[in-house]
C-alpha atoms as a PDB file:
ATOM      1  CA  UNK A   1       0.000   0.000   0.000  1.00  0.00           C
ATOM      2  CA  UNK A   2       1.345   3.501  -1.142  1.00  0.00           C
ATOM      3  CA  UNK A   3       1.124   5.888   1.887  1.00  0.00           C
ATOM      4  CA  UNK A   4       2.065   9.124   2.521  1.00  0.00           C
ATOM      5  CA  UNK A   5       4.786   8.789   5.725  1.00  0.00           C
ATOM      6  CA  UNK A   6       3.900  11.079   8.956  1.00  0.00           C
ATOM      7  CA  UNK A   7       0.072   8.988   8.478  1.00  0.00           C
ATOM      8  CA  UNK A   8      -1.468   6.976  10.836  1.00  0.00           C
ATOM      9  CA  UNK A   9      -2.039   3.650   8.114  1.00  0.00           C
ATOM     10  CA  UNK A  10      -2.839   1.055  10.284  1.00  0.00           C
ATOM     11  CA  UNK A  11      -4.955   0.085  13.770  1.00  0.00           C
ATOM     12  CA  UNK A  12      -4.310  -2.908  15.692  1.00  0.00           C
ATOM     13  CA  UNK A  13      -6.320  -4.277  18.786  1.00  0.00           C
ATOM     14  CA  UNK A  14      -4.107  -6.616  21.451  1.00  0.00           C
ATOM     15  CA  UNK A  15      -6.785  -7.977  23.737  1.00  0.00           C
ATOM     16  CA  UNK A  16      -7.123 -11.194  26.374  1.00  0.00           C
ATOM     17  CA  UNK A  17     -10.579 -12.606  24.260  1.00  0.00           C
ATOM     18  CA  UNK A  18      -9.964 -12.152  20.754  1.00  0.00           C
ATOM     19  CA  UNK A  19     -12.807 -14.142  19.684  1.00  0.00           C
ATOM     20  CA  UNK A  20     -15.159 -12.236  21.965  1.00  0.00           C
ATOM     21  CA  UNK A  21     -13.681  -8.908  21.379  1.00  0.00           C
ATOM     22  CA  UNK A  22     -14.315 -10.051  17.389  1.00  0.00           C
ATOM     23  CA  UNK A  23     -17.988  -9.930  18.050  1.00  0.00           C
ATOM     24  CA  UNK A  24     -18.190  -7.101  20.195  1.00  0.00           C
ATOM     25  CA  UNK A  25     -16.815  -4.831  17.515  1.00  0.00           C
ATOM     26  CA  UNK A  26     -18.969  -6.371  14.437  1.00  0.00           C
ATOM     27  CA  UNK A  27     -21.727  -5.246  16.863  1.00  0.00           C
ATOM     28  CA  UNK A  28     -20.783  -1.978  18.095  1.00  0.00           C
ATOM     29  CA  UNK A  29     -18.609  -0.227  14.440  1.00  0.00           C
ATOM     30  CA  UNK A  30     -20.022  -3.185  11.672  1.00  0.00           C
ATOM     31  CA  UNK A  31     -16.719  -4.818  11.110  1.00  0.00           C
ATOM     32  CA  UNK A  32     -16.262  -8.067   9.007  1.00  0.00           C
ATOM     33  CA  UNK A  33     -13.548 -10.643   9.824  1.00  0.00           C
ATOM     34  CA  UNK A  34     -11.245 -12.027   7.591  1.00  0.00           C
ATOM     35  CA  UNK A  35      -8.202 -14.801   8.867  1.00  0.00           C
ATOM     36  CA  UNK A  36      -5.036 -13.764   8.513  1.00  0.00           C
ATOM     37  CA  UNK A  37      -3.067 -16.110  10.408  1.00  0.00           C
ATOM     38  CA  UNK A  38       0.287 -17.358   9.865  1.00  0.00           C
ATOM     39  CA  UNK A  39       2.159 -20.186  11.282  1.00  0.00           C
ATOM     40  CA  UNK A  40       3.901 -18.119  13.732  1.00  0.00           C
ATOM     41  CA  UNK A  41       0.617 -15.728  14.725  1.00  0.00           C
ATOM     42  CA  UNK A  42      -3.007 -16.449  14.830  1.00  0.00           C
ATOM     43  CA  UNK A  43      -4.111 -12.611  13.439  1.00  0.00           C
ATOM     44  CA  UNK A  44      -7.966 -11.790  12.383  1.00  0.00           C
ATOM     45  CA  UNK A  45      -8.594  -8.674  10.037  1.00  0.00           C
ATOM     46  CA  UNK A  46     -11.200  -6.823  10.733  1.00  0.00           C
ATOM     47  CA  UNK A  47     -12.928  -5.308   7.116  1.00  0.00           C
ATOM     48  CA  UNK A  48     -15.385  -2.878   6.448  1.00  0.00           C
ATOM     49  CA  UNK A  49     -16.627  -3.842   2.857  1.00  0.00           C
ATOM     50  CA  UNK A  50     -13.873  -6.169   2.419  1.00  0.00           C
ATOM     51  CA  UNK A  51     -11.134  -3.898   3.019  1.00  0.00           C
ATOM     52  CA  UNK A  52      -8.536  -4.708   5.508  1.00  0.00           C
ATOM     53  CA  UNK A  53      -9.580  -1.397   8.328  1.00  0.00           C
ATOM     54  CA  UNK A  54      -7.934  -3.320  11.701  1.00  0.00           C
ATOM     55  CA  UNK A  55      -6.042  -6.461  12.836  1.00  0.00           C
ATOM     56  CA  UNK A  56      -6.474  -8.370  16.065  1.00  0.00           C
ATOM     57  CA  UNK A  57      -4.511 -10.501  17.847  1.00  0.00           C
ATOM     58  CA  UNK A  58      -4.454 -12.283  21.614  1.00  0.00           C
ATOM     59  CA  UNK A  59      -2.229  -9.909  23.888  1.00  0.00           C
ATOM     60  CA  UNK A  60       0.873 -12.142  23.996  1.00  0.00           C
ATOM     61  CA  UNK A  61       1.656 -14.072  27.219  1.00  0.00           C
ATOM     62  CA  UNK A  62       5.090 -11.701  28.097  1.00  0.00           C
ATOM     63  CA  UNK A  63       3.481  -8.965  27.314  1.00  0.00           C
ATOM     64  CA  UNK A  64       0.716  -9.663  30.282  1.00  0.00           C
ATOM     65  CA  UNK A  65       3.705 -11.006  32.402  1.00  0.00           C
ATOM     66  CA  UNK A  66       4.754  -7.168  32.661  1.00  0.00           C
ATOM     67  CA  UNK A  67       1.928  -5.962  33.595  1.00  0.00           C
ATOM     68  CA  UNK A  68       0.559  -4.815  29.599  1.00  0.00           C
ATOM     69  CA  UNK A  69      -3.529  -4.242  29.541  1.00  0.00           C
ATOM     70  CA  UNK A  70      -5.917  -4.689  26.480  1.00  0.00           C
ATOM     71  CA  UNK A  71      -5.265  -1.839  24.185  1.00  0.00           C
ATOM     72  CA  UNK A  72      -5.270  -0.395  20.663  1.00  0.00           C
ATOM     73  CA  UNK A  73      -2.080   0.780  18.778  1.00  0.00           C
ATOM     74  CA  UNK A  74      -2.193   2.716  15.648  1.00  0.00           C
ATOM     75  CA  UNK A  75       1.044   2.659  13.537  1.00  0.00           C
ATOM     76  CA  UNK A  76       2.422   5.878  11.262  1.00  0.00           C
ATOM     77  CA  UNK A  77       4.179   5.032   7.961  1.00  0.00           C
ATOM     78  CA  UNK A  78       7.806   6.031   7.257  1.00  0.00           C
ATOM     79  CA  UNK A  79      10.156   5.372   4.402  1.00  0.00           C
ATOM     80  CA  UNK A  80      12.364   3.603   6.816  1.00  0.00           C
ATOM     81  CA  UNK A  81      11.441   1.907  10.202  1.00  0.00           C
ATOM     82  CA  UNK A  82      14.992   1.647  11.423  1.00  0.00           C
ATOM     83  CA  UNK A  83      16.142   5.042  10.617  1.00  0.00           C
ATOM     84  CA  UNK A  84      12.849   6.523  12.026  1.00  0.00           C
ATOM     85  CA  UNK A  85      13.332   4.245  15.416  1.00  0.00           C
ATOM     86  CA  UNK A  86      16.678   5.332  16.217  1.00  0.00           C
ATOM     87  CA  UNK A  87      15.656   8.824  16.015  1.00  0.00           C
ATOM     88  CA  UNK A  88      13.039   8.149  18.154  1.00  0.00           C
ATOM     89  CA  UNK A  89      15.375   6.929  20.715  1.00  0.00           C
ATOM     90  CA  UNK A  90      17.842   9.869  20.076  1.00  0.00           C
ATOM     91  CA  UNK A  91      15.060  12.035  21.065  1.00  0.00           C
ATOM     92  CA  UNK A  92      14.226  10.974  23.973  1.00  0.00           C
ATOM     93  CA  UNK A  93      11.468   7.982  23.572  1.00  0.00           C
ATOM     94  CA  UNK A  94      12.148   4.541  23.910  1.00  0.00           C
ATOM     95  CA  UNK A  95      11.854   1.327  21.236  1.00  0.00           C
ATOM     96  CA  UNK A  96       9.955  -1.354  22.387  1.00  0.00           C
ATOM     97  CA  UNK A  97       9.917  -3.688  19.823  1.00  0.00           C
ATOM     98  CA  UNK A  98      13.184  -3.569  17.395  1.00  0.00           C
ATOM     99  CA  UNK A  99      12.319  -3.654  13.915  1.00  0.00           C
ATOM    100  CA  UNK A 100      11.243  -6.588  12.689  1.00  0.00           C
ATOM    101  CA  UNK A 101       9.623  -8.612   9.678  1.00  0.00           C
ATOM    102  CA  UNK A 102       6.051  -8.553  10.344  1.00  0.00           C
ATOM    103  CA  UNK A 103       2.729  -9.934   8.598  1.00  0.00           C
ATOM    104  CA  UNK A 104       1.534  -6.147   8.203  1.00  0.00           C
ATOM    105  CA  UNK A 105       5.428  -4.887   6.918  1.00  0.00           C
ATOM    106  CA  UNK A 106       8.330  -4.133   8.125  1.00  0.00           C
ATOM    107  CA  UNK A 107       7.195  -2.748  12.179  1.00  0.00           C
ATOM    108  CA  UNK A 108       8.567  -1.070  15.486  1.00  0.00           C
ATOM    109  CA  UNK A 109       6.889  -0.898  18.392  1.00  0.00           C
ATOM    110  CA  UNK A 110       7.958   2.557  20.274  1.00  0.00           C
ATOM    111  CA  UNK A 111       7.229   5.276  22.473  1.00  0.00           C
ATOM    112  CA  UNK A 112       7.456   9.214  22.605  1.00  0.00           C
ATOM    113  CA  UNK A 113       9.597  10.933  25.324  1.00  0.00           C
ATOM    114  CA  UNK A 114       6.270  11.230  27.627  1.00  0.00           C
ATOM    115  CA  UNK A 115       5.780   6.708  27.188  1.00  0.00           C
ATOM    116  CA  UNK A 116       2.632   7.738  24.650  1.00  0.00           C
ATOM    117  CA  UNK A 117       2.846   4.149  22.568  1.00  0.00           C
ATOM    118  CA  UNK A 118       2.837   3.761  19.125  1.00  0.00           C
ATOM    119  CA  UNK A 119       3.931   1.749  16.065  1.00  0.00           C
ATOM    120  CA  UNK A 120       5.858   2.360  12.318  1.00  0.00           C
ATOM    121  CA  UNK A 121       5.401   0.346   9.625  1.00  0.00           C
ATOM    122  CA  UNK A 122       7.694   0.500   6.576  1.00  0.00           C
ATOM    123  CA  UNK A 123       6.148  -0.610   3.033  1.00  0.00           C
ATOM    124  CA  UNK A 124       2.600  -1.706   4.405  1.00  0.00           C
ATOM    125  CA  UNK A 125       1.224  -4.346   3.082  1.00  0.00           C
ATOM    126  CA  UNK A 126      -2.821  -4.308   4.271  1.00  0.00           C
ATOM    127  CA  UNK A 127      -5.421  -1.401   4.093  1.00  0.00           C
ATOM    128  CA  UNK A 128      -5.695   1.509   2.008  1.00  0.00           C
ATOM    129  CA  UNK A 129      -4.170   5.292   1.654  1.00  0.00           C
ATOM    130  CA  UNK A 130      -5.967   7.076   4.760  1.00  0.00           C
ATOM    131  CA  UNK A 131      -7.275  10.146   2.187  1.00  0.00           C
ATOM    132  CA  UNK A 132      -9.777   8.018   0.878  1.00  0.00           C
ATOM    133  CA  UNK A 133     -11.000   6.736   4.047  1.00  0.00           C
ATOM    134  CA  UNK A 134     -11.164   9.507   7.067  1.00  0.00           C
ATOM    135  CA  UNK A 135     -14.842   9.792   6.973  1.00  0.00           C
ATOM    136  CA  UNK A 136     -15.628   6.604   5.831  1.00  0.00           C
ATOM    137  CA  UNK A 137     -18.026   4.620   7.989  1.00  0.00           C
ATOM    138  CA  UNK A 138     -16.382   1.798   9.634  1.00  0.00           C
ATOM    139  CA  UNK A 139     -13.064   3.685   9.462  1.00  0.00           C
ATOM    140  CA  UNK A 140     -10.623   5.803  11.844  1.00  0.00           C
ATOM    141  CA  UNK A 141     -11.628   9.147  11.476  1.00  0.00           C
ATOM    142  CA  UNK A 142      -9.742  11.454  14.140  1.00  0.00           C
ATOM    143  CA  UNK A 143      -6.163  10.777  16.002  1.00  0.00           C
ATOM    144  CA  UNK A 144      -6.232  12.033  19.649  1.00  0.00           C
ATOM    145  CA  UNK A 145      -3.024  12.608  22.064  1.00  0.00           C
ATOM    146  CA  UNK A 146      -3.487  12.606  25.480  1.00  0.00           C
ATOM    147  CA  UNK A 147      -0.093  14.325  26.491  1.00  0.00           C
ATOM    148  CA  UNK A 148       1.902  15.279  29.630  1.00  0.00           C
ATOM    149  CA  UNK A 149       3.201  17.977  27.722  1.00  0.00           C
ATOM    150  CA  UNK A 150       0.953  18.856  24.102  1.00  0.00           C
ATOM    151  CA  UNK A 151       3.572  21.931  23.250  1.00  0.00           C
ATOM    152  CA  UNK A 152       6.217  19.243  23.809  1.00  0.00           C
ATOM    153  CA  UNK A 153       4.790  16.249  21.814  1.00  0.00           C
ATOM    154  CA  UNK A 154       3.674  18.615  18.901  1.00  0.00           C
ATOM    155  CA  UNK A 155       7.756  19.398  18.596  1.00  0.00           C
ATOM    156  CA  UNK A 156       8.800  15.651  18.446  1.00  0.00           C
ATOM    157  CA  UNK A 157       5.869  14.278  16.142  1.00  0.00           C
ATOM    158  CA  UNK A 158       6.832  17.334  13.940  1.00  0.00           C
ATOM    159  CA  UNK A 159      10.007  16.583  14.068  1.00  0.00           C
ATOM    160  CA  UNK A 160       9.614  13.317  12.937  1.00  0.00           C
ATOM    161  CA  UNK A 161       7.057  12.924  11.020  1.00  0.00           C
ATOM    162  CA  UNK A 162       6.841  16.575   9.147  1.00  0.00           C
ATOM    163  CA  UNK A 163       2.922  16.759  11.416  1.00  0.00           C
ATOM    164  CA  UNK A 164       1.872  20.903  10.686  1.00  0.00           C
ATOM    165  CA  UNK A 165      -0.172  22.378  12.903  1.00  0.00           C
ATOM    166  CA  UNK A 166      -3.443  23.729  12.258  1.00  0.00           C
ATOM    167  CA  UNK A 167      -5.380  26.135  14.730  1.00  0.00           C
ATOM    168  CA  UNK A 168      -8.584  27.235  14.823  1.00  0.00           C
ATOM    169  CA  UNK A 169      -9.709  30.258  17.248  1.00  0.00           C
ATOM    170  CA  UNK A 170     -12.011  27.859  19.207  1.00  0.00           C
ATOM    171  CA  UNK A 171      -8.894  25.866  20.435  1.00  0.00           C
ATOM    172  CA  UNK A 172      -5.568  27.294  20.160  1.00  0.00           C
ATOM    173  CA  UNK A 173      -5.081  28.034  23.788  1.00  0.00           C
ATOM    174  CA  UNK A 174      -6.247  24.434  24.652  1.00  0.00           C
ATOM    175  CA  UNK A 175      -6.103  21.604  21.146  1.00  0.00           C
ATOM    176  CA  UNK A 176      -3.080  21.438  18.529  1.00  0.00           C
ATOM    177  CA  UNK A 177      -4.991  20.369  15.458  1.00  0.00           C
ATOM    178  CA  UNK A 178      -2.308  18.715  13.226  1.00  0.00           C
ATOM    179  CA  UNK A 179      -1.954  17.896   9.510  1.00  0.00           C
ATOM    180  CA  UNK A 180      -0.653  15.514   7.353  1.00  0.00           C
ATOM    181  CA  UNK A 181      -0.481  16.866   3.604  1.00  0.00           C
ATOM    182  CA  UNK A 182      -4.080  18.717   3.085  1.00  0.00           C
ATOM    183  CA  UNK A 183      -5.463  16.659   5.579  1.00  0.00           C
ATOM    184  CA  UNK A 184      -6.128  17.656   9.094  1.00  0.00           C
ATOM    185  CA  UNK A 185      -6.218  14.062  10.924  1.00  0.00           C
ATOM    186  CA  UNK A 186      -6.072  14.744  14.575  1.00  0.00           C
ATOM    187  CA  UNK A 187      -5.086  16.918  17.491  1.00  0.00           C
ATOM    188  CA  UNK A 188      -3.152  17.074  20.962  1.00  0.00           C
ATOM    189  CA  UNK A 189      -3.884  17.972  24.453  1.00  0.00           C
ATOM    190  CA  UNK A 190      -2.746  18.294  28.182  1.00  0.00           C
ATOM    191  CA  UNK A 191      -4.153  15.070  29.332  1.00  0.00           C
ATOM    192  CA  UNK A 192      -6.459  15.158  32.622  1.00  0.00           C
ATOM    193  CA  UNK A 193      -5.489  14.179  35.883  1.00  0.00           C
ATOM    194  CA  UNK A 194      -7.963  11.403  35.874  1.00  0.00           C
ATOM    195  CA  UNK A 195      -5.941   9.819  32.761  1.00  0.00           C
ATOM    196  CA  UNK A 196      -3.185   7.729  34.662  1.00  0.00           C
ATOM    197  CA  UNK A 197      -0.370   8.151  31.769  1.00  0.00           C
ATOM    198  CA  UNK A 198      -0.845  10.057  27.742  1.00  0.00           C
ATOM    199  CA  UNK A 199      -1.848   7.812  24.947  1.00  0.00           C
ATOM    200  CA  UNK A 200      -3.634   7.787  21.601  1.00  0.00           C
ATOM    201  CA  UNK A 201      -6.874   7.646  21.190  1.00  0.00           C
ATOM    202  CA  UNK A 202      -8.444   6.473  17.884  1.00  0.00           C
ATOM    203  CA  UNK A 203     -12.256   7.374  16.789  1.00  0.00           C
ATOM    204  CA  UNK A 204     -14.174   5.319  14.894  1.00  0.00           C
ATOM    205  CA  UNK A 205     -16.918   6.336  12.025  1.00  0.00           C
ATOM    206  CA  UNK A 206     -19.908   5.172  12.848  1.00  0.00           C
ATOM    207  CA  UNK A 207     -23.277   5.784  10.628  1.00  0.00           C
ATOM    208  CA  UNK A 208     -25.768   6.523  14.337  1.00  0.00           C
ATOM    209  CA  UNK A 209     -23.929   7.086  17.483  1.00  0.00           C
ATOM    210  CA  UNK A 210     -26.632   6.618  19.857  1.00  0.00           C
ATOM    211  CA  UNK A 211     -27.125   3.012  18.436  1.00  0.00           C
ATOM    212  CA  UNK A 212     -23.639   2.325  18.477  1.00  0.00           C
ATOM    213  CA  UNK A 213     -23.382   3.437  21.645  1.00  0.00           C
ATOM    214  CA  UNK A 214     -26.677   1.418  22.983  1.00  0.00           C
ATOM    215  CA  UNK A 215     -24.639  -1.751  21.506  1.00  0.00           C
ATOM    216  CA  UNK A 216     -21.500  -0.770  23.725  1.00  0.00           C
ATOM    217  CA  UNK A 217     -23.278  -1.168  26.980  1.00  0.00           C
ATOM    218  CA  UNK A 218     -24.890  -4.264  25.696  1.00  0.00           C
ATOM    219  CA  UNK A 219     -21.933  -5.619  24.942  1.00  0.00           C
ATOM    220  CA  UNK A 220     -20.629  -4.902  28.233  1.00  0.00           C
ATOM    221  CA  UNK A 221     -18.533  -1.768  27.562  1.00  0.00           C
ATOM    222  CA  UNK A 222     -18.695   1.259  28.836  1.00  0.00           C
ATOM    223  CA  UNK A 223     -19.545   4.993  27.334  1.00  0.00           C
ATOM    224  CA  UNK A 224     -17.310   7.235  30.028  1.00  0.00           C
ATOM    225  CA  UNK A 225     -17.751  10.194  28.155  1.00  0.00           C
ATOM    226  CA  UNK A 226     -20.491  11.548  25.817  1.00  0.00           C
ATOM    227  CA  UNK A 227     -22.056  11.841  23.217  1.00  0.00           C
ATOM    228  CA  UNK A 228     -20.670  15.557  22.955  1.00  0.00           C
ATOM    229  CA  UNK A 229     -21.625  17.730  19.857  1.00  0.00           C
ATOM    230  CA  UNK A 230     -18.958  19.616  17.846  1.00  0.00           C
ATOM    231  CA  UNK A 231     -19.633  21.470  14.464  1.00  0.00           C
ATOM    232  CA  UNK A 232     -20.669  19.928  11.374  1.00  0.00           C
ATOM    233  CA  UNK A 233     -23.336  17.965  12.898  1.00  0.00           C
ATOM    234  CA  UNK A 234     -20.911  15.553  14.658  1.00  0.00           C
ATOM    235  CA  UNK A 235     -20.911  13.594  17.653  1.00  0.00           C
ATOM    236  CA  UNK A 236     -18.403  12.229  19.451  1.00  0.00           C
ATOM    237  CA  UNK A 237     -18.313   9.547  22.420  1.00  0.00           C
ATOM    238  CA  UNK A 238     -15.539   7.649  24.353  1.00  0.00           C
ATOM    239  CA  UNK A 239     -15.897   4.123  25.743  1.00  0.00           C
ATOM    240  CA  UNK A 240     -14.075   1.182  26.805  1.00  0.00           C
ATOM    241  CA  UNK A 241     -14.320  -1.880  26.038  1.00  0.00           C
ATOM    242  CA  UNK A 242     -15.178  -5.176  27.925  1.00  0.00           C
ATOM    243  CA  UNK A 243     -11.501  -6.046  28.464  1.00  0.00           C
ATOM    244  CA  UNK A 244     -10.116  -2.858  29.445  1.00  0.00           C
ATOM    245  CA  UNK A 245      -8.989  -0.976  25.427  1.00  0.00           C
ATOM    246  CA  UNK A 246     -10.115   2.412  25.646  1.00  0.00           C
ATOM    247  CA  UNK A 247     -11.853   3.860  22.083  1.00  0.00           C
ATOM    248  CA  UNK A 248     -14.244   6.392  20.678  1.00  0.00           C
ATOM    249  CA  UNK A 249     -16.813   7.015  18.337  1.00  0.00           C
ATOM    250  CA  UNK A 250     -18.139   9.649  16.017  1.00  0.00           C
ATOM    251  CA  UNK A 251     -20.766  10.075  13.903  1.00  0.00           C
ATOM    252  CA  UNK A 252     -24.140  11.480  13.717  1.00  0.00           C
ATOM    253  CA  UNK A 253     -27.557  11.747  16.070  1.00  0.00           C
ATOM    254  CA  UNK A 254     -30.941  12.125  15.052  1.00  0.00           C
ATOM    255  CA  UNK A 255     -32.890  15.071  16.156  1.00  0.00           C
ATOM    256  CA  UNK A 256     -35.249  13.210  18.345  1.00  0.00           C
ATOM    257  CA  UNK A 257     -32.302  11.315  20.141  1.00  0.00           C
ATOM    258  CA  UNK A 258     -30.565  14.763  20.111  1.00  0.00           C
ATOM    259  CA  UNK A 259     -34.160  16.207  22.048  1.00  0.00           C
ATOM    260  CA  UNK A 260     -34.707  13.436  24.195  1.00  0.00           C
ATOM    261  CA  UNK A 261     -31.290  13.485  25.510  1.00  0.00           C
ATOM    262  CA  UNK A 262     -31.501  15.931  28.454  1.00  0.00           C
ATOM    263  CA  UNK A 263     -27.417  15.217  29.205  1.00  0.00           C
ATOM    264  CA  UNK A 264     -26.005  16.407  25.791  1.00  0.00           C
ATOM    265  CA  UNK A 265     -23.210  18.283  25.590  1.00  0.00           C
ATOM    266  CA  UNK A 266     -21.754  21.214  22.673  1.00  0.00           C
ATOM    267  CA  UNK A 267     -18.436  22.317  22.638  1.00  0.00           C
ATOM    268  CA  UNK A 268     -15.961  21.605  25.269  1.00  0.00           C
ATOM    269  CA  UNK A 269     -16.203  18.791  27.484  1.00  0.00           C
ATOM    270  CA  UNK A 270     -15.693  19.275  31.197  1.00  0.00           C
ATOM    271  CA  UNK A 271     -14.754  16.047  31.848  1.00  0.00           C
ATOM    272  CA  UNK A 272     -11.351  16.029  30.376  1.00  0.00           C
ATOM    273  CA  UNK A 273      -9.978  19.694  31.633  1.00  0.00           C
ATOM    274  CA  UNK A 274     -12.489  21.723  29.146  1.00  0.00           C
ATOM    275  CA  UNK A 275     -11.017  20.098  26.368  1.00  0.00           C
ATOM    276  CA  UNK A 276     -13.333  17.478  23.103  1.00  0.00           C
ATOM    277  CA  UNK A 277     -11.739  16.301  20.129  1.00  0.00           C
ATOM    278  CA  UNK A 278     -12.452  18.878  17.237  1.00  0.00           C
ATOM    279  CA  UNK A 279     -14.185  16.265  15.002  1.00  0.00           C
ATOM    280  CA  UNK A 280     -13.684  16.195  11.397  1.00  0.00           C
ATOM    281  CA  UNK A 281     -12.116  19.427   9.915  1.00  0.00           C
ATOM    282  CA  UNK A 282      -9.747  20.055   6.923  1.00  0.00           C
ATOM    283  CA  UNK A 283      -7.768  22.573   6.667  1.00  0.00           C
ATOM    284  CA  UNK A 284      -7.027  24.817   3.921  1.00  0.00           C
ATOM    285  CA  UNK A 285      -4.295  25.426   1.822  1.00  0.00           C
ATOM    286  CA  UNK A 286       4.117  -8.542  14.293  1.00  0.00           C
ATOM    287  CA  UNK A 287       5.118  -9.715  14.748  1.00  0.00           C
ATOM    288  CA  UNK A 288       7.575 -12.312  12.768  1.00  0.00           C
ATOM    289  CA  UNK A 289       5.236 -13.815   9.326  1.00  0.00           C
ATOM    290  CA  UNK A 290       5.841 -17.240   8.596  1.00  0.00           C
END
């Protein structure tokens, strides 16, 4: 897959009940399922109209030895995963995984200087270009940091990954909106105190958020935050799943589930320090394969 590098190309859910967690997402976002195991790694994609959106995979045994919860990872393409790695680590973040010969491309598993996690991919081999897909049901539409620092992130992702930022006069105080080519794809904040350490938080299109969200909690997730309006007639919730991998949603509400909810929020959410993801906006001009 030709991708631009500096953009989030791939999504990948580690979790302790893959086959369960495979049915709570068909519910909740409309997912298919296609096998992509290997001898070395039993691996599920998860489709929306048969393309490749997700993978999913059991969260491996050392990894829940150290103390590693269910969670999802999204990985950013670069022209070369060793070269981009090592400058990761000359900056101040750490590598997790070396870079290795995976069944998605060549991968990394790393961190930034504040222990946000996140993987690269080199020459991807499943999905498609993210331009094509942002506001595509079934697909990630928005790319949220929860930093210790946002200034501070904004300069290493920039750095690294060539990220510009784009403000708007709604949030420049509070949300760095960032870009990748035209594209605006996602933004960065001063995490709350109630979030134990940052981390990226990946938004899901969904076609009607109040059923999606009505299918969380029957699932046995849990909504912990919204739905929250912002403009353009979006919504925006975030949840967490049965086994502990926090998510979100956006997507539209009717006007009668817009009146008859009494609790529904514009703007900026309280909750997390007077701060909601910005929705969609553009801005101008593993693991070894066998």
């Amino acid at each position: 897959m030709d991708a631009d590098p500096g953009r989030f190309v791939w999504y990948e859910l580690m979790t302790t009940d893959t086959a369960a967690a495979q049915r709570f997402y068909a519910d909740v976002v409309g997912w298919g399922t296609t096998d992509a195991s290997t001898s070395a790694l039993t691996y599920t994609l998860l489709t929306m109209e048969g393309t490749p959106v997700c993978g999913l995979m059991a969260l491996p045994e050392q990894a829940l030895a150290m103390g590693a919860t269910p969670r999802w990872m999204g990985y950013i393409a670069v022209d070369d995963v060793a070269a981009a790695a090592a400058a990761i680590g000359r900056r101040g973040g750490a590598v997790y995984v070396q870079p290795i010969e995976s069944n998605i491309g060549r991968i990394a598993v790393v961190a930034d200087p504040q222990t946000a996690s996140f993987g690269l991919v080199e020459e991807m081999k499943l999905g498609q270009p993210e331009p094509a897909a942002l506001h595509k049901s079934g697909h990630v539409g928005w790319h949220e940091l929860f930093a210790a620092d946002r200034t501070a992130a904004f300069a290493f992702y920039s750095a690294l990954f060539g990220w510009r930022g784009a403000e708007d006069a709604a949030s420049a105080d509070l949300y760095q909106l960032f870009s990748v080519g035209d594209d605006a794809i996602g933004g960065l904040f001063n995490k709350p105190a109630t979030a134990p350490v940052p981390f990226w938080l990946y938004y899901f299109n969904v076609p009607d958020l109040d059923v999606a969200l009505q299918r969380v909690r029957a699932g046995g997730g849990q909504v912990f935050e919204g739905p929250i309006g912002l403009p353009g007639d979006i919504w925006i919730a975030r949840c967490v799943d049965p086994w502990g991998a926090v998510f979100a949603l956006r997507g539209a509400r009717s006007q009668e589930a817009i009146a008859g909810d009494p609790a529904a929020e514009f703007g900026w959410s309280s909750t997390w320090g007077g701060v909601s993801s910005r929705g969609r906006l553009v801005v101008n001009k593993r693991r070894p394969s066998s």
